[in-house]
C-alpha atoms as a PDB file:
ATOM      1  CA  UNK A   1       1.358 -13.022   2.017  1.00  0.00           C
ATOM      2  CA  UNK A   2       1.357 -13.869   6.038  1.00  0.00           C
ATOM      3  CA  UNK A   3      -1.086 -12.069   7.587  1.00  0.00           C
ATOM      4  CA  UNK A   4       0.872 -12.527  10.671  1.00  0.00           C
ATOM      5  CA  UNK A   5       3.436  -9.943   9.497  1.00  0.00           C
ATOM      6  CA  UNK A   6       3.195  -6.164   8.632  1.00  0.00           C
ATOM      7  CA  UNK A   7       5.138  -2.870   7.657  1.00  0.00           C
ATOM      8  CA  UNK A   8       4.608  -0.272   9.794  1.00  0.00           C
ATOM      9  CA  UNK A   9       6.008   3.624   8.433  1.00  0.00           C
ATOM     10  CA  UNK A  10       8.240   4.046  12.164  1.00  0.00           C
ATOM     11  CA  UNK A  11       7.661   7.692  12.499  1.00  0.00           C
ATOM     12  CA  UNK A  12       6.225   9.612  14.691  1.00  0.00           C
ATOM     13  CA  UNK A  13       1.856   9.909  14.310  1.00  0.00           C
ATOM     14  CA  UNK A  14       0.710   8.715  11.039  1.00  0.00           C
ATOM     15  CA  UNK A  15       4.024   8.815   9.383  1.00  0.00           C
ATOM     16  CA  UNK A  16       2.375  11.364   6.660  1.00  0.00           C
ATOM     17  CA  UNK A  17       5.112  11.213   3.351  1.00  0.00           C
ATOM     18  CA  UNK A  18       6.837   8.336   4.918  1.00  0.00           C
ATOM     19  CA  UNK A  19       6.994   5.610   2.084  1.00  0.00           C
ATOM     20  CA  UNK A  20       7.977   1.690   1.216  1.00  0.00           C
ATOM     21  CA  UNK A  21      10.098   0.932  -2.069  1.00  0.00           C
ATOM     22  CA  UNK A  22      10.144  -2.673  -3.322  1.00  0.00           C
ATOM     23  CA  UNK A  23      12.960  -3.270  -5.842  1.00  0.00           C
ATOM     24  CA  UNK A  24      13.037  -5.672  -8.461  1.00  0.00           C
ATOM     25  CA  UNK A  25      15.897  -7.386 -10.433  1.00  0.00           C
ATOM     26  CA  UNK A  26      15.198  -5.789 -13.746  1.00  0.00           C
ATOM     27  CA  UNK A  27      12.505  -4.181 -15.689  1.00  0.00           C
ATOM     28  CA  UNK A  28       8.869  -6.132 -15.841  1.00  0.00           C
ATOM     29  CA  UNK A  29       5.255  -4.938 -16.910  1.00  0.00           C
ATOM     30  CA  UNK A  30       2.807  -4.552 -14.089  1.00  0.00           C
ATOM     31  CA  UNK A  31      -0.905  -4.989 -15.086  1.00  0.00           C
ATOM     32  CA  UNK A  32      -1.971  -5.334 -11.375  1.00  0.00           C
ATOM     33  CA  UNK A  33      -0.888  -4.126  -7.606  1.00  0.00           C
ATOM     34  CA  UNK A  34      -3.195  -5.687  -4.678  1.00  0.00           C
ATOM     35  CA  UNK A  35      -1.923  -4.017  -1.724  1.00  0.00           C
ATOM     36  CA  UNK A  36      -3.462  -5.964   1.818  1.00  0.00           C
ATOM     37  CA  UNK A  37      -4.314  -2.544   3.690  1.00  0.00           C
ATOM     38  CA  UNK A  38      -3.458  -2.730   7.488  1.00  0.00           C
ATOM     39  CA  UNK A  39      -2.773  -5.123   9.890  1.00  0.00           C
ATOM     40  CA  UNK A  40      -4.488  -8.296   8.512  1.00  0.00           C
ATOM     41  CA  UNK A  41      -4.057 -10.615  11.479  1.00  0.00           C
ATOM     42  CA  UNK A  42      -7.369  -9.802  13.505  1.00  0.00           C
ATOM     43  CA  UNK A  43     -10.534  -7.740  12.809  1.00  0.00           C
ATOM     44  CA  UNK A  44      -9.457  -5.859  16.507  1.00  0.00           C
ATOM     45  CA  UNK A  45      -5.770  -5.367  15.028  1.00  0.00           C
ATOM     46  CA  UNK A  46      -7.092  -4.306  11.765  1.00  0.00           C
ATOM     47  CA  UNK A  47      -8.978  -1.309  13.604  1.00  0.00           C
ATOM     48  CA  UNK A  48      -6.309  -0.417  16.501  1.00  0.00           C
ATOM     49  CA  UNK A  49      -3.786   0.381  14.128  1.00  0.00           C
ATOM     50  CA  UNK A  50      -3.866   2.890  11.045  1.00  0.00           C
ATOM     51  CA  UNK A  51      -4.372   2.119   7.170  1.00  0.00           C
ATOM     52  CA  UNK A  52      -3.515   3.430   3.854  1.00  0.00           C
ATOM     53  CA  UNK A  53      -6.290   6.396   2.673  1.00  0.00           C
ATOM     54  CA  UNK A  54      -4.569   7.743  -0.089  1.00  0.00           C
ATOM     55  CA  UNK A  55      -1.258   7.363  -1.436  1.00  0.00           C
ATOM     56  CA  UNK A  56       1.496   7.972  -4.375  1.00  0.00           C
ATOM     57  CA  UNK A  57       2.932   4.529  -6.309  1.00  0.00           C
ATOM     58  CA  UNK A  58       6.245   5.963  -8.427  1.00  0.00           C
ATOM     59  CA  UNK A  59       7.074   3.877 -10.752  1.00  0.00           C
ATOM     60  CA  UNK A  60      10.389   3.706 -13.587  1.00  0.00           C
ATOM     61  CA  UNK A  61      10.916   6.832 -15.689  1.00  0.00           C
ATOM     62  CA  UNK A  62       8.869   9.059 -13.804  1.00  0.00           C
ATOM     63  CA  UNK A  63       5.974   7.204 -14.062  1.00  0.00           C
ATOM     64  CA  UNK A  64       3.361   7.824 -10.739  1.00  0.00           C
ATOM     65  CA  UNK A  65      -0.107   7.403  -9.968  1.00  0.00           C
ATOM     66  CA  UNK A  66      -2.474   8.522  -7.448  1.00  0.00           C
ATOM     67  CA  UNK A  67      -4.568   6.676  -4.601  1.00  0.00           C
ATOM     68  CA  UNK A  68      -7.342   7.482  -2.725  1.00  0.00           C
ATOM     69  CA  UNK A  69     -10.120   4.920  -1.159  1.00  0.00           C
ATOM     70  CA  UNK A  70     -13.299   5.847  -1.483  1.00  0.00           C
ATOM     71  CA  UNK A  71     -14.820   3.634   0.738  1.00  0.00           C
ATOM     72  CA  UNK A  72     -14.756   2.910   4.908  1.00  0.00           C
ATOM     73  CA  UNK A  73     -11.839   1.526   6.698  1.00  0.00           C
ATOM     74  CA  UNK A  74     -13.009  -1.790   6.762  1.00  0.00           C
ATOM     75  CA  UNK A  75     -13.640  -2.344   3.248  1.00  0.00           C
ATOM     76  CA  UNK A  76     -10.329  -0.877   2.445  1.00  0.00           C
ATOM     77  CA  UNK A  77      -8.695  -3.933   3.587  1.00  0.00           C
ATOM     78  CA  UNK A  78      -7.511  -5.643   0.133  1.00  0.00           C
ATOM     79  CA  UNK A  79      -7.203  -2.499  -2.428  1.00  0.00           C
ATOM     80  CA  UNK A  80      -7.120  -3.607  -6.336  1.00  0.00           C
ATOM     81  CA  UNK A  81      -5.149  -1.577  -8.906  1.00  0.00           C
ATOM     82  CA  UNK A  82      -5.432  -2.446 -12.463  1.00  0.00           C
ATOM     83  CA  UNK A  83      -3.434  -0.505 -15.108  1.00  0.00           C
ATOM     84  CA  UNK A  84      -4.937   0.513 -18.409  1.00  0.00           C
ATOM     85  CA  UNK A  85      -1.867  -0.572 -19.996  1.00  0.00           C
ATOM     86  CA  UNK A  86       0.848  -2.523 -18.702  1.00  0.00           C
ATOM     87  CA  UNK A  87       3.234  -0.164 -16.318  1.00  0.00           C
ATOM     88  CA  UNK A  88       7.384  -0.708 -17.210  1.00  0.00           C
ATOM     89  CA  UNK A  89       9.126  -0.768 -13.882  1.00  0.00           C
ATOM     90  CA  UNK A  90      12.082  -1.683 -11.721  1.00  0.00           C
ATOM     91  CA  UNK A  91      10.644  -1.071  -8.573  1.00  0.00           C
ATOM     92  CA  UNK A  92       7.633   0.377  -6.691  1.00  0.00           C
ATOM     93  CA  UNK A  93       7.608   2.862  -4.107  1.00  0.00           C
ATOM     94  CA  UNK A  94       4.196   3.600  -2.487  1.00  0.00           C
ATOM     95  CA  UNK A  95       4.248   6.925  -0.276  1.00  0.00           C
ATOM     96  CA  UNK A  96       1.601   7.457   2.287  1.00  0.00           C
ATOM     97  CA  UNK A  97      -0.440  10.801   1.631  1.00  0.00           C
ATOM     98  CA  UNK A  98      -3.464   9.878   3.723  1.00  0.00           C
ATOM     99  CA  UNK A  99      -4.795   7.685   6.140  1.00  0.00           C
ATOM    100  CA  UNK A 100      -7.672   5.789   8.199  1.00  0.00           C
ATOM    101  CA  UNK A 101      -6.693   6.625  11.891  1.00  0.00           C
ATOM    102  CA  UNK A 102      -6.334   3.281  14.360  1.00  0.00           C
ATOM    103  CA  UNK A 103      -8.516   3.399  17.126  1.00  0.00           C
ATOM    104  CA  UNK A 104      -5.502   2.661  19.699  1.00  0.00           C
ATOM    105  CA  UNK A 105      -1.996   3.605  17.966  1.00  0.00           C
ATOM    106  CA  UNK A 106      -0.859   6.152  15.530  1.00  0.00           C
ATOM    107  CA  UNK A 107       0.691   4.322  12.829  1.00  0.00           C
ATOM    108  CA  UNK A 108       0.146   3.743   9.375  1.00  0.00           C
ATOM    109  CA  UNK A 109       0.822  -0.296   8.415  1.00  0.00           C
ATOM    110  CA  UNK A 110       0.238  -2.812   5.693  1.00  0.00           C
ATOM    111  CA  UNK A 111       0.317  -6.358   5.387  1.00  0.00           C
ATOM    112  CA  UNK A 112       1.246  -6.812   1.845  1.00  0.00           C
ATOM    113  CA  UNK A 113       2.117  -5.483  -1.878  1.00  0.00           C
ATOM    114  CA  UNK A 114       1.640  -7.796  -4.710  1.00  0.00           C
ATOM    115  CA  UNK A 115       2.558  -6.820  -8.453  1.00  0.00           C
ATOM    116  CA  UNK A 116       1.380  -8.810 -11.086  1.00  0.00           C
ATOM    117  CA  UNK A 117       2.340  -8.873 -15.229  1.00  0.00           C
ATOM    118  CA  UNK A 118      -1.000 -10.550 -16.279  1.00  0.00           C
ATOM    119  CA  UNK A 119       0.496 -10.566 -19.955  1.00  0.00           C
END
């Protein structure tokens, strides 16, 4: 939730398969993920750097979904999942698959992952 602060993959290029896991303390039910694609800190940041296309979010028991934006780079910025029914889960791992290219480095970052049990 600081815009000031990001994940960046580490790897070399686009860091392609490279992924984030977010653990929790026990099992909850997700209804909602709103991920804050990129760098959020400046519109110039936002476009030197790269941001999520498409991606993979495991979940608990084998549970996975699939991710692609359908829309520009710049109104990928905040990307809204909601589930059709609520997801059971222990953690989250999001894997990279695709991306929007930065216009200065080759990197793949985000600013934020927030999971939410609307029930």
């Amino acid at each position: 939730k600081d815009p000031q602060t990001a994940w960046s993959e580490g790897a070399e290029g686009y860091g392609i398969n490279e992924w984030i896991q977010i653990e929790r303390d026990g099992s909850t039910d997700l209804s909602e993920i709103i991920i804050s694609n990129g760098i959020q800190q400046s519109p110039q940041i936002f476009d030197n750097n790269g941001s999520l296309k498409k991606f993979r979010l495991d979940f608990s028991q084998d549970q996975y979904i699939y991710y692609e934006v359908d829309e520009d780079k710049t109104a990928s910025k905040h990307i809204r999942i909601i589930f059709d029914r609520p997801i059971s889960t222990n953690f989250i791992r999001l894997t990279i698959l695709d991306v929007f290219e930065g216009s200065k480095y080759e990197d793949t970052c985000l600013t934020d992952i927030v999971a939410y049990n609307k029930g």
